[in-house]
C-alpha atoms as a PDB file:
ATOM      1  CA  UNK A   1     -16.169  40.859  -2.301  1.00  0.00           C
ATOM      2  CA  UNK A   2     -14.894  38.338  -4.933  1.00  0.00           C
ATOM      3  CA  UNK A   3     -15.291  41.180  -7.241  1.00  0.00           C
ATOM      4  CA  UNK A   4     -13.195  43.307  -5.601  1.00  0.00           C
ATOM      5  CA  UNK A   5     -10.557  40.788  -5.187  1.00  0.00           C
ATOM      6  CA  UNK A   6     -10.386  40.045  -8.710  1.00  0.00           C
ATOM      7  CA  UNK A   7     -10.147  43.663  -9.739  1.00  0.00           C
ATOM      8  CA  UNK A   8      -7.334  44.003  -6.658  1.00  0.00           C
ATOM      9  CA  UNK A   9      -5.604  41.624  -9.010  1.00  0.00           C
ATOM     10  CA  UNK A  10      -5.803  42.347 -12.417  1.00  0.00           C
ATOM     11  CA  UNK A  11      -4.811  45.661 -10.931  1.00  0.00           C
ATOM     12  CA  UNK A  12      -1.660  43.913  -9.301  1.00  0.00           C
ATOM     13  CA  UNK A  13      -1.022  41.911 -12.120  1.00  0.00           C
ATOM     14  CA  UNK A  14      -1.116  44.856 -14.764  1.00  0.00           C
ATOM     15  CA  UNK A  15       1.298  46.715 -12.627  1.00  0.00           C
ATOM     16  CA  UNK A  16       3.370  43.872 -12.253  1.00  0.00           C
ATOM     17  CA  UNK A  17       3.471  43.919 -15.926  1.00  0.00           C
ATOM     18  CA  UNK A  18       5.205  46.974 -16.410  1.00  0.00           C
ATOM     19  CA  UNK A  19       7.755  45.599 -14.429  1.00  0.00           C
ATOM     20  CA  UNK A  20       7.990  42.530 -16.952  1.00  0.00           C
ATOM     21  CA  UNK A  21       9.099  44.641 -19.473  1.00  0.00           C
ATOM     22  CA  UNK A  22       5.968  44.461 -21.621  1.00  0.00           C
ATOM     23  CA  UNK A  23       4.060  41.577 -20.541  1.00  0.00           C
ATOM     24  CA  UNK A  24       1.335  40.678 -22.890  1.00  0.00           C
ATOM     25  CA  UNK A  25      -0.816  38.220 -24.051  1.00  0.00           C
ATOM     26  CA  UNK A  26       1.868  36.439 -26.558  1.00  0.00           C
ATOM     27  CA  UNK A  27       4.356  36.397 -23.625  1.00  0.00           C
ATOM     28  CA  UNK A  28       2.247  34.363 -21.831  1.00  0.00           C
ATOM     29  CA  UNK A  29       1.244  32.037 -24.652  1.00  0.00           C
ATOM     30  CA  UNK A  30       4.453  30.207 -24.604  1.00  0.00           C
ATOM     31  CA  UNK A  31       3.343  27.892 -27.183  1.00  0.00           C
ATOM     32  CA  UNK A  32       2.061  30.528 -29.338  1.00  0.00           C
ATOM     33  CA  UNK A  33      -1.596  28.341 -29.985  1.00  0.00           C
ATOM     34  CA  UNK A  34      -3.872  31.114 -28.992  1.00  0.00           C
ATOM     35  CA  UNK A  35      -4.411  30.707 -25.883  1.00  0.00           C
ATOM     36  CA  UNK A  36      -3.026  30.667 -22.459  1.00  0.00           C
ATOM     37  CA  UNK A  37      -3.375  27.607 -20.478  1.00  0.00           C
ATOM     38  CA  UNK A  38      -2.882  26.982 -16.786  1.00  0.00           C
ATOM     39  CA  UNK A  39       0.258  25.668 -17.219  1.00  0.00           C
ATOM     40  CA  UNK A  40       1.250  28.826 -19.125  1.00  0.00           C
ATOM     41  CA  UNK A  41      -0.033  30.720 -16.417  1.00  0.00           C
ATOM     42  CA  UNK A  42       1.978  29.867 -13.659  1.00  0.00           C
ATOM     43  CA  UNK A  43       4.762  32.061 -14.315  1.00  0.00           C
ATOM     44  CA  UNK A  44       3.050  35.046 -12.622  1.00  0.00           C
ATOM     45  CA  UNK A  45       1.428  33.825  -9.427  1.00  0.00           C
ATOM     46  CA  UNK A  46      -1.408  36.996 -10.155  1.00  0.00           C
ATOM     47  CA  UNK A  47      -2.301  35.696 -12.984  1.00  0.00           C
ATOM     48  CA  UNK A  48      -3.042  32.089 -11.425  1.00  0.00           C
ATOM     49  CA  UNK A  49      -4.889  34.309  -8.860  1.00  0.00           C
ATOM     50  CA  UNK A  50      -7.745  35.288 -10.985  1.00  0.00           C
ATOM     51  CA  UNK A  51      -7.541  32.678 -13.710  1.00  0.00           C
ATOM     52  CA  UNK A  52     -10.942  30.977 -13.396  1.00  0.00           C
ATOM     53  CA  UNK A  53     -12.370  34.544 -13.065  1.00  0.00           C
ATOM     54  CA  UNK A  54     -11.053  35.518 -15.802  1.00  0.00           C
ATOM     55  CA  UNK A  55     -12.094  32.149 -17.624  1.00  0.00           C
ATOM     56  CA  UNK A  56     -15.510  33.474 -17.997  1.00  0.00           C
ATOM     57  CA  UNK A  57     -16.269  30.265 -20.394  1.00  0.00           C
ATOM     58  CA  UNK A  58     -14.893  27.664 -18.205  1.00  0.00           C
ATOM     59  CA  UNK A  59     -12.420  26.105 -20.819  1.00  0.00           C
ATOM     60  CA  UNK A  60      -9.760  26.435 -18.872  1.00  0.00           C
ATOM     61  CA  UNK A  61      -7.611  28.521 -20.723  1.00  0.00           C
ATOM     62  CA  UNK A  62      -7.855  32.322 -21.540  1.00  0.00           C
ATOM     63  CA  UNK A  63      -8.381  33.379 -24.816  1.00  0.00           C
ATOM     64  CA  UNK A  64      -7.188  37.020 -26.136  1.00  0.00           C
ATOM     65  CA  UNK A  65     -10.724  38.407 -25.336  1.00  0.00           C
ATOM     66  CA  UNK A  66     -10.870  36.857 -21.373  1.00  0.00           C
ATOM     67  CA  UNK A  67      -6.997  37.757 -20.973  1.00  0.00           C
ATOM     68  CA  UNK A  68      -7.670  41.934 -22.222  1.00  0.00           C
ATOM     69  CA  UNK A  69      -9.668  42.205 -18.960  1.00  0.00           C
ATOM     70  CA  UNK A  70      -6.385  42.572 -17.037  1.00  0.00           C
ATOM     71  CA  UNK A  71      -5.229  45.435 -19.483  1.00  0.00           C
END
């Protein structure tokens, strides 16, 4: 089930995207060090949805890599 929650949101938030006018990875990285950090996150509530699933390291930030699972 928490597998088809996440992918119910990465779908969401991917959609959502388009409406963001090309939301990416380096739109999200606010701070532009390579990585996007809770804190960056919040500024799509999807994203904060499915952050620690898609933290597969447990850092807690997404790297490029973690963050292409939504695209």
């Amino acid at each position: 089930m928490k597998t088809l929650n996440t992918t119910l949101a990465v779908l969401v938030l991917a959609s959502s995207s388009a409406a963001y006018a090309a939301v990416d990875f380096a739109s999200f990285d606010s701070n532009s060090d390579g990585v996007i950090s809770m804190e960056e996150a919040q500024v799509n509530s999807q994203l904060v949805k499915i952050f620690k699933d898609l933290d597969t390291d447990g850092n807690g930030e997404l790297s490029k890599e973690e963050f292409a699972k939504v695209q």
